[in-house]
PDB file of N, CA and C in Angstrom:
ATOM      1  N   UNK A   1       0.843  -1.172   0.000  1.00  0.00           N
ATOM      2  CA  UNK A   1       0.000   0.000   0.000  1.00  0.00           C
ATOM      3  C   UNK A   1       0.887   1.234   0.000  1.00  0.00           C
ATOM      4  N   UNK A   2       0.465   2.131  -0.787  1.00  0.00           N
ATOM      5  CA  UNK A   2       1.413   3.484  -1.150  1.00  0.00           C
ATOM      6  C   UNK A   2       0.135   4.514  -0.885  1.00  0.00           C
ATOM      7  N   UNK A   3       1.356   5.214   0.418  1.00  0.00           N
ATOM      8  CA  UNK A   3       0.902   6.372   0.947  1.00  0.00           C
ATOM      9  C   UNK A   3       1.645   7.998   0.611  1.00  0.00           C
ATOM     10  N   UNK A   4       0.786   8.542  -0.014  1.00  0.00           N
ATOM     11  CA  UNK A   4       1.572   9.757  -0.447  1.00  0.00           C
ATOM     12  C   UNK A   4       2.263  10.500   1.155  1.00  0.00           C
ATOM     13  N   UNK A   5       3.247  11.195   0.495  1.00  0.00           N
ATOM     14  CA  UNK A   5       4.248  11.795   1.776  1.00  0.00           C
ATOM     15  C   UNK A   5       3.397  12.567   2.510  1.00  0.00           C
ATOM     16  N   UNK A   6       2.542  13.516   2.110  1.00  0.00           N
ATOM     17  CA  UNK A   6       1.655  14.701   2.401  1.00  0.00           C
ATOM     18  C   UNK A   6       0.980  13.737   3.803  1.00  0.00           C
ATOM     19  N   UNK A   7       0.061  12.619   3.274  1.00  0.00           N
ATOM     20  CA  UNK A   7      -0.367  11.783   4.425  1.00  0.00           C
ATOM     21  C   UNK A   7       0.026  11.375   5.341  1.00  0.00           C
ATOM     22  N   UNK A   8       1.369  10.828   5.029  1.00  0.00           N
ATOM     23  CA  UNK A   8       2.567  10.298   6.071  1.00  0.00           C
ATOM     24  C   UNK A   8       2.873  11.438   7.291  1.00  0.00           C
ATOM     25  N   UNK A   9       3.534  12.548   6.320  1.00  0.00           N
ATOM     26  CA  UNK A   9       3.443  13.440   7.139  1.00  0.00           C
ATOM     27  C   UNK A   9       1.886  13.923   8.160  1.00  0.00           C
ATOM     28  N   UNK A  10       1.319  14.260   7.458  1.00  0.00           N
ATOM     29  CA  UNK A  10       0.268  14.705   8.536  1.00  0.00           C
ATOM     30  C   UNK A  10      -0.027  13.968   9.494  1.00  0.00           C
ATOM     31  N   UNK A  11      -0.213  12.125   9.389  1.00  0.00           N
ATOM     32  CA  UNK A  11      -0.469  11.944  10.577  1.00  0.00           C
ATOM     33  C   UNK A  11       0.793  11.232  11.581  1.00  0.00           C
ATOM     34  N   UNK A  12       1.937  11.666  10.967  1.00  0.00           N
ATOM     35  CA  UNK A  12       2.990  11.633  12.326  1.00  0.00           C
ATOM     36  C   UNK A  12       3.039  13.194  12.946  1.00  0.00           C
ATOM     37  N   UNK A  13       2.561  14.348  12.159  1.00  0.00           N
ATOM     38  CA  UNK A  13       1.770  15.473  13.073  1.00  0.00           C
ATOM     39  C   UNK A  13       1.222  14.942  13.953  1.00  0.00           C
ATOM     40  N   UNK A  14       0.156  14.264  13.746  1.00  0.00           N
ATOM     41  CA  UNK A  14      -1.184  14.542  14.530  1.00  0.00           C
ATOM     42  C   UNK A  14      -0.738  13.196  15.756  1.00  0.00           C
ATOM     43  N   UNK A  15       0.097  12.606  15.050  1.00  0.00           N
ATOM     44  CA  UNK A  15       0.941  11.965  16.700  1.00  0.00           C
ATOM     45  C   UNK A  15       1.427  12.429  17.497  1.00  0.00           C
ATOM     46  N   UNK A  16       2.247  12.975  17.065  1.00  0.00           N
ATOM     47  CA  UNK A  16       3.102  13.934  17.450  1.00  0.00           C
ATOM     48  C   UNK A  16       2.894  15.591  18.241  1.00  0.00           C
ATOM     49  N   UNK A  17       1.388  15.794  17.935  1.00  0.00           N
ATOM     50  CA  UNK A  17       0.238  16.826  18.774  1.00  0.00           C
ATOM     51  C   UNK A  17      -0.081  15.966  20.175  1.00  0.00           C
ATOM     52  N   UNK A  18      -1.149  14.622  19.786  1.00  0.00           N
ATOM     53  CA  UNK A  18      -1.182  14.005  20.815  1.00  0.00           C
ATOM     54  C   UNK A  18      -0.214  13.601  21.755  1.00  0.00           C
ATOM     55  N   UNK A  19       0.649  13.217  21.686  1.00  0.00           N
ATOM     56  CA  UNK A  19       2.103  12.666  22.604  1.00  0.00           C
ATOM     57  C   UNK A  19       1.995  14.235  23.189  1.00  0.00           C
ATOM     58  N   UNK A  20       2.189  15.468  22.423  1.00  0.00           N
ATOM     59  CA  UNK A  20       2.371  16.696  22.977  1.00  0.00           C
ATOM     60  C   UNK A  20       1.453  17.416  24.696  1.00  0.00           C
ATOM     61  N   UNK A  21       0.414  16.702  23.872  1.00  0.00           N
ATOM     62  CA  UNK A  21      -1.101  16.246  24.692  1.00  0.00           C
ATOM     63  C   UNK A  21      -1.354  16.236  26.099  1.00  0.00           C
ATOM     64  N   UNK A  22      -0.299  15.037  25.314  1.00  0.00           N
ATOM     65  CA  UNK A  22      -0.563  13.934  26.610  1.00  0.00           C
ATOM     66  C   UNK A  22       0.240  14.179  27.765  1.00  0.00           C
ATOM     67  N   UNK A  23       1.714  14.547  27.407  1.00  0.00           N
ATOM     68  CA  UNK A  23       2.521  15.322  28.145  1.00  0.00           C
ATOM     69  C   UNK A  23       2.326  16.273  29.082  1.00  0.00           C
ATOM     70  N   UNK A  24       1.822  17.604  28.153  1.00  0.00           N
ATOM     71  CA  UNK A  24       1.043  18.808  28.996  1.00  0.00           C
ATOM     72  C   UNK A  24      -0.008  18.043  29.638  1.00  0.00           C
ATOM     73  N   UNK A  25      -0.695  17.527  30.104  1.00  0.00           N
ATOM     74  CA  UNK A  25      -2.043  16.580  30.587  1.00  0.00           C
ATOM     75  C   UNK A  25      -1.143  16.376  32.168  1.00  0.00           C
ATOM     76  N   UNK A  26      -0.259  15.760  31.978  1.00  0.00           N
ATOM     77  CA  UNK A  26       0.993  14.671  32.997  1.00  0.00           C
ATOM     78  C   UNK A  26       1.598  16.012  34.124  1.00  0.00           C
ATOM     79  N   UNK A  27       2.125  17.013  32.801  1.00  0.00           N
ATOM     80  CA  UNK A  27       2.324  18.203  33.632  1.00  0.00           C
ATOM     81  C   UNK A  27       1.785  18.380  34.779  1.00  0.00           C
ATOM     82  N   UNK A  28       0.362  18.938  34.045  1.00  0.00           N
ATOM     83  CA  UNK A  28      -0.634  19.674  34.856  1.00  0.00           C
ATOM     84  C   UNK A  28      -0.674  19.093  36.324  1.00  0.00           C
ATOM     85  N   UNK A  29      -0.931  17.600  35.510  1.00  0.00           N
ATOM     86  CA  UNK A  29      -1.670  16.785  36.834  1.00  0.00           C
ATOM     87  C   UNK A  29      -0.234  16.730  38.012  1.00  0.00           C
ATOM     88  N   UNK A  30       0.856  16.633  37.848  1.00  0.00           N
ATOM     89  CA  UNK A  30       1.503  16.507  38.847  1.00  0.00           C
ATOM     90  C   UNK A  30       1.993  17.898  39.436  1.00  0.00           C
ATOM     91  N   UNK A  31       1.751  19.126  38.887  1.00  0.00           N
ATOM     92  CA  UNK A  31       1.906  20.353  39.507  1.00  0.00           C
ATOM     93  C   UNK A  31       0.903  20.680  40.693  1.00  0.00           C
ATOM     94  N   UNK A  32      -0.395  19.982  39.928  1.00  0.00           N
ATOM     95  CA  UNK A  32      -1.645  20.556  41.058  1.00  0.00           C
ATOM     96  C   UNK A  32      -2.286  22.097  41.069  1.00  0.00           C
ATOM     97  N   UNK A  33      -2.444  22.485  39.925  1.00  0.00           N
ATOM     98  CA  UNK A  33      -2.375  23.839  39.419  1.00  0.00           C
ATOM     99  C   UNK A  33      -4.291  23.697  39.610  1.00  0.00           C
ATOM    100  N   UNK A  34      -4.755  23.036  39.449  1.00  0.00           N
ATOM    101  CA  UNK A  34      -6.089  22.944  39.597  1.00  0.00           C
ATOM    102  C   UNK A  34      -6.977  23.539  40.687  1.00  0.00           C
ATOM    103  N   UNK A  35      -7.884  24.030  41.416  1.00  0.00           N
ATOM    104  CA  UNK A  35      -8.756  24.174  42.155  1.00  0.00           C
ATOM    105  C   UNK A  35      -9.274  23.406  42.929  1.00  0.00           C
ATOM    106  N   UNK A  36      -9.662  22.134  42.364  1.00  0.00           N
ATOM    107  CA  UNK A  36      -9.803  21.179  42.788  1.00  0.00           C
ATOM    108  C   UNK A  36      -9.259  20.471  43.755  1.00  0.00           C
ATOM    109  N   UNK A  37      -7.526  20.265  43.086  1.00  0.00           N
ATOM    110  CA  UNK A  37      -6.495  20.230  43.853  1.00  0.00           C
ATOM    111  C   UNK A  37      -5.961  20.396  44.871  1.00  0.00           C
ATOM    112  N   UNK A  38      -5.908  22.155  44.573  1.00  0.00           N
ATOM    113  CA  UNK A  38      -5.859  23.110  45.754  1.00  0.00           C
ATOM    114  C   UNK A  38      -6.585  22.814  46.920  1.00  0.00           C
ATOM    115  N   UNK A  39      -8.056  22.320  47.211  1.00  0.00           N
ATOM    116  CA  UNK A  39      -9.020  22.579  47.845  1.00  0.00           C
ATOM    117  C   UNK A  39      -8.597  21.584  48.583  1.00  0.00           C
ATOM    118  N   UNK A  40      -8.099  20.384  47.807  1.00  0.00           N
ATOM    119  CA  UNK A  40      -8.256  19.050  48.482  1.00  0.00           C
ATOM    120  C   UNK A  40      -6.505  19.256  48.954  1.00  0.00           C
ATOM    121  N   UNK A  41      -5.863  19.496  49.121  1.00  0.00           N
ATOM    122  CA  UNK A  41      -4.563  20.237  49.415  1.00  0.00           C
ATOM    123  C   UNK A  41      -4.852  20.684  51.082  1.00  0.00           C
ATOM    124  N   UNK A  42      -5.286  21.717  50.849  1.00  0.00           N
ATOM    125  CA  UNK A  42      -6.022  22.536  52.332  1.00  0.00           C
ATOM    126  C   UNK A  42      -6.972  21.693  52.954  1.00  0.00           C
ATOM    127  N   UNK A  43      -7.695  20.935  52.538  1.00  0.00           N
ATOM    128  CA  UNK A  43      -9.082  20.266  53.432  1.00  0.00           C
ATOM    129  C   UNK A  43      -7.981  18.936  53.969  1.00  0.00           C
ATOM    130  N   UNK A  44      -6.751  18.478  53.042  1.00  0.00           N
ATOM    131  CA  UNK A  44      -6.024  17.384  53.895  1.00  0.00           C
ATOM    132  C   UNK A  44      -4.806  18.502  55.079  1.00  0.00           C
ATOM    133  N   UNK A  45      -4.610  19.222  54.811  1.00  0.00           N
ATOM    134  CA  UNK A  45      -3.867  20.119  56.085  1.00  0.00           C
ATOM    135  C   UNK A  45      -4.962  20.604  57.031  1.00  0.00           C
ATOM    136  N   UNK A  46      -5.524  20.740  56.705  1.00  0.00           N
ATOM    137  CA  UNK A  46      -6.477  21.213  58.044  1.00  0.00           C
ATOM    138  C   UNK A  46      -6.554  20.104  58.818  1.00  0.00           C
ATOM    139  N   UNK A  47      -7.175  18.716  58.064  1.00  0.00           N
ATOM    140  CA  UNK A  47      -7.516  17.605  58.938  1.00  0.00           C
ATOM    141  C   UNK A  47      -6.251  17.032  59.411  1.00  0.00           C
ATOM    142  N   UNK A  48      -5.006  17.179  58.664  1.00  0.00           N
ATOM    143  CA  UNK A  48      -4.065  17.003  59.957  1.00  0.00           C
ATOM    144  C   UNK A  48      -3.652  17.701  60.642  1.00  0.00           C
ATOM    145  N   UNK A  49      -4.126  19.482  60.397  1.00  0.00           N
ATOM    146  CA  UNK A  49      -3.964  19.630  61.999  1.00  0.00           C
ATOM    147  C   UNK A  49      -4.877  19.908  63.074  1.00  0.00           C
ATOM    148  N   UNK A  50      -6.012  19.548  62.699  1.00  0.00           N
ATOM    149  CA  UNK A  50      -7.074  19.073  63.664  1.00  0.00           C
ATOM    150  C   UNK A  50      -6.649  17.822  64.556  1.00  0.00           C
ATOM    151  N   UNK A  51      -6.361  16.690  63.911  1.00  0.00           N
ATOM    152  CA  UNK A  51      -5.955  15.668  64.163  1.00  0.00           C
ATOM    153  C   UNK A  51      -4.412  15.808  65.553  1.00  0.00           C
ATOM    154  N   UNK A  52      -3.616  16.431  64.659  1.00  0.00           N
ATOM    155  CA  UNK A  52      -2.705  16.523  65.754  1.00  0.00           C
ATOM    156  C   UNK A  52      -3.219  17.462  67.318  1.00  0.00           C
ATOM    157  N   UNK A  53      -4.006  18.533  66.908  1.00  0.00           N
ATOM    158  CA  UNK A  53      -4.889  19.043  67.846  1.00  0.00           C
ATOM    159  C   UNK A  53      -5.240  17.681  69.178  1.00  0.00           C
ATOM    160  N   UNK A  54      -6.260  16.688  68.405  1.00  0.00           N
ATOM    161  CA  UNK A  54      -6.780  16.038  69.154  1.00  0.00           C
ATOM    162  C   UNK A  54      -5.948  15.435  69.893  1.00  0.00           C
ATOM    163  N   UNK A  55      -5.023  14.924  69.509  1.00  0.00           N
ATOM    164  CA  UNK A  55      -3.634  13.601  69.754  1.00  0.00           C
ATOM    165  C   UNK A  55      -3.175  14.585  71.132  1.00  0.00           C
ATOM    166  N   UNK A  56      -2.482  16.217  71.013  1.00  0.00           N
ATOM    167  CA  UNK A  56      -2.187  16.553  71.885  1.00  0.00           C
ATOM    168  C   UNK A  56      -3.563  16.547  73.171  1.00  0.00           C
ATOM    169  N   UNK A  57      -4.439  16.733  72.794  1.00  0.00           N
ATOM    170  CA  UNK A  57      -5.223  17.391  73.954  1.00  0.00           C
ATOM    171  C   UNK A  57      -5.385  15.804  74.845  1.00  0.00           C
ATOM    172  N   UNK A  58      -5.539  14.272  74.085  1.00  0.00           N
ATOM    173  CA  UNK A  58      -6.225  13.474  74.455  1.00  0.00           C
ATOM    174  C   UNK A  58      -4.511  12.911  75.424  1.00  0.00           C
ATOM    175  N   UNK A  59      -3.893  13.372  74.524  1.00  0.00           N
ATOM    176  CA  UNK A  59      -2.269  12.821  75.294  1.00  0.00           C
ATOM    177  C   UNK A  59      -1.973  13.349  76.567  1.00  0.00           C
ATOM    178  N   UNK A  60      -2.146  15.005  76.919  1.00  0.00           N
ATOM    179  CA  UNK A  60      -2.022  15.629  77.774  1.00  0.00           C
ATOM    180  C   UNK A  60      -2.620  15.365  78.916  1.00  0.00           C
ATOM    181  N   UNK A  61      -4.272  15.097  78.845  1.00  0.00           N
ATOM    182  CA  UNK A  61      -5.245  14.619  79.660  1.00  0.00           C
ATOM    183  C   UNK A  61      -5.223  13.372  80.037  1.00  0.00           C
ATOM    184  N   UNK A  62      -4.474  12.468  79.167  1.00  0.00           N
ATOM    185  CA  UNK A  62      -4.293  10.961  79.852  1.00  0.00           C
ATOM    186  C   UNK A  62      -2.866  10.878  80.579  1.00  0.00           C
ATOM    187  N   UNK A  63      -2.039  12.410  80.570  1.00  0.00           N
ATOM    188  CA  UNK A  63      -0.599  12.018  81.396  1.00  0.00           C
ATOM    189  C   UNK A  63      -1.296  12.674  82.260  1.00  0.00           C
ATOM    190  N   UNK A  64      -2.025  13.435  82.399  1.00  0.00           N
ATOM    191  CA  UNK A  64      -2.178  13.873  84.073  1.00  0.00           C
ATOM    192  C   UNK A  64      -2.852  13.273  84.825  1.00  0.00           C
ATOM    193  N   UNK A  65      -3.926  12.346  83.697  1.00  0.00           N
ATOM    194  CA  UNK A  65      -4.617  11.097  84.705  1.00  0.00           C
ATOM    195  C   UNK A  65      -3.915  10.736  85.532  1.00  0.00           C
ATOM    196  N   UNK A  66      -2.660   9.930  84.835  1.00  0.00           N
ATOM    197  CA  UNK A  66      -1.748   8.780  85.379  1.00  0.00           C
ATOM    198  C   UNK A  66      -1.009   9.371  86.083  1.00  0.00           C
ATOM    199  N   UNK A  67      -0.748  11.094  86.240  1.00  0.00           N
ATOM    200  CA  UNK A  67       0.234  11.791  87.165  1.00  0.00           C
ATOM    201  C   UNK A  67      -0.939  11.727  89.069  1.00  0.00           C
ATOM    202  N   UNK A  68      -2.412  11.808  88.094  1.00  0.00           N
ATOM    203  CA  UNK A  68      -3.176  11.490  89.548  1.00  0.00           C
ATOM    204  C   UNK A  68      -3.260  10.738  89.964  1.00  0.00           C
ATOM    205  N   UNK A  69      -3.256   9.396  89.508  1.00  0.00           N
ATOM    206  CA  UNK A  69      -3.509   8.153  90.004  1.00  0.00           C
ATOM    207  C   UNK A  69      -1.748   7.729  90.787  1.00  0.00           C
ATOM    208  N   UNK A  70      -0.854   8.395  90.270  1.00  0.00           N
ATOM    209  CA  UNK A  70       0.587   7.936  90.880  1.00  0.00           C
ATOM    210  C   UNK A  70       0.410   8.807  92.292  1.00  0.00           C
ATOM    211  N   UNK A  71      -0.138  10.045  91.967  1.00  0.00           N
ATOM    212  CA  UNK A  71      -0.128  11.067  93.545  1.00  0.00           C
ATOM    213  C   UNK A  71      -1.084   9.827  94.654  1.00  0.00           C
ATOM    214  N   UNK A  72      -2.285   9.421  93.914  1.00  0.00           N
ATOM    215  CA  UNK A  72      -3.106   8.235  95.262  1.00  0.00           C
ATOM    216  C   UNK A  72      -2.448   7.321  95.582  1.00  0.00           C
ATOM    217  N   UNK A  73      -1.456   6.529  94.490  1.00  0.00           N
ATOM    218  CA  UNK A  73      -0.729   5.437  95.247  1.00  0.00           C
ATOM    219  C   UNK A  73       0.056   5.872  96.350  1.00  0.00           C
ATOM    220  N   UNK A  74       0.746   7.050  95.897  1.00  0.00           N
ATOM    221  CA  UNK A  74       2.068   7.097  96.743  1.00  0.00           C
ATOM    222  C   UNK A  74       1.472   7.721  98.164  1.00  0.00           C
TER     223      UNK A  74
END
């Protein structure tokens, strides 16, 4: 089968767009340039530092338990 050059050429263009594509696509997605992104970025920092919030408050309140319960033994 004989393909004129004109054809050949155009669609190793139009490969060669897509691959381009697909690339910028890969970019994007691993920069996080999105909104979306962003949002879900901040809504996972907040919840860890809510989280560490809790850890301290529940940590603090269970060493002074055990600092009261050592004051009744002794």
């Amino acid at each position: 089968m004989n393909m004129y050059p004109e054809i050949v050429s155009e669609l190793n263009r139009e490969r060669i767009k897509e691959e381009l594509d697909a690339i910028r696509l890969e970019e994007e997605a691993t920069k996080g340039q999105t909104l979306l992104d962003k949002n879900l970025a901040l809504l996972g920092n907040w919840m860890i530092s809510g989280g560490e919030k809790l850890r301290n408050r529940y940590h603090s309140s269970q060493e002074t338990g055990s600092v009261k319960l050592i004051n009744k033994a002794a």
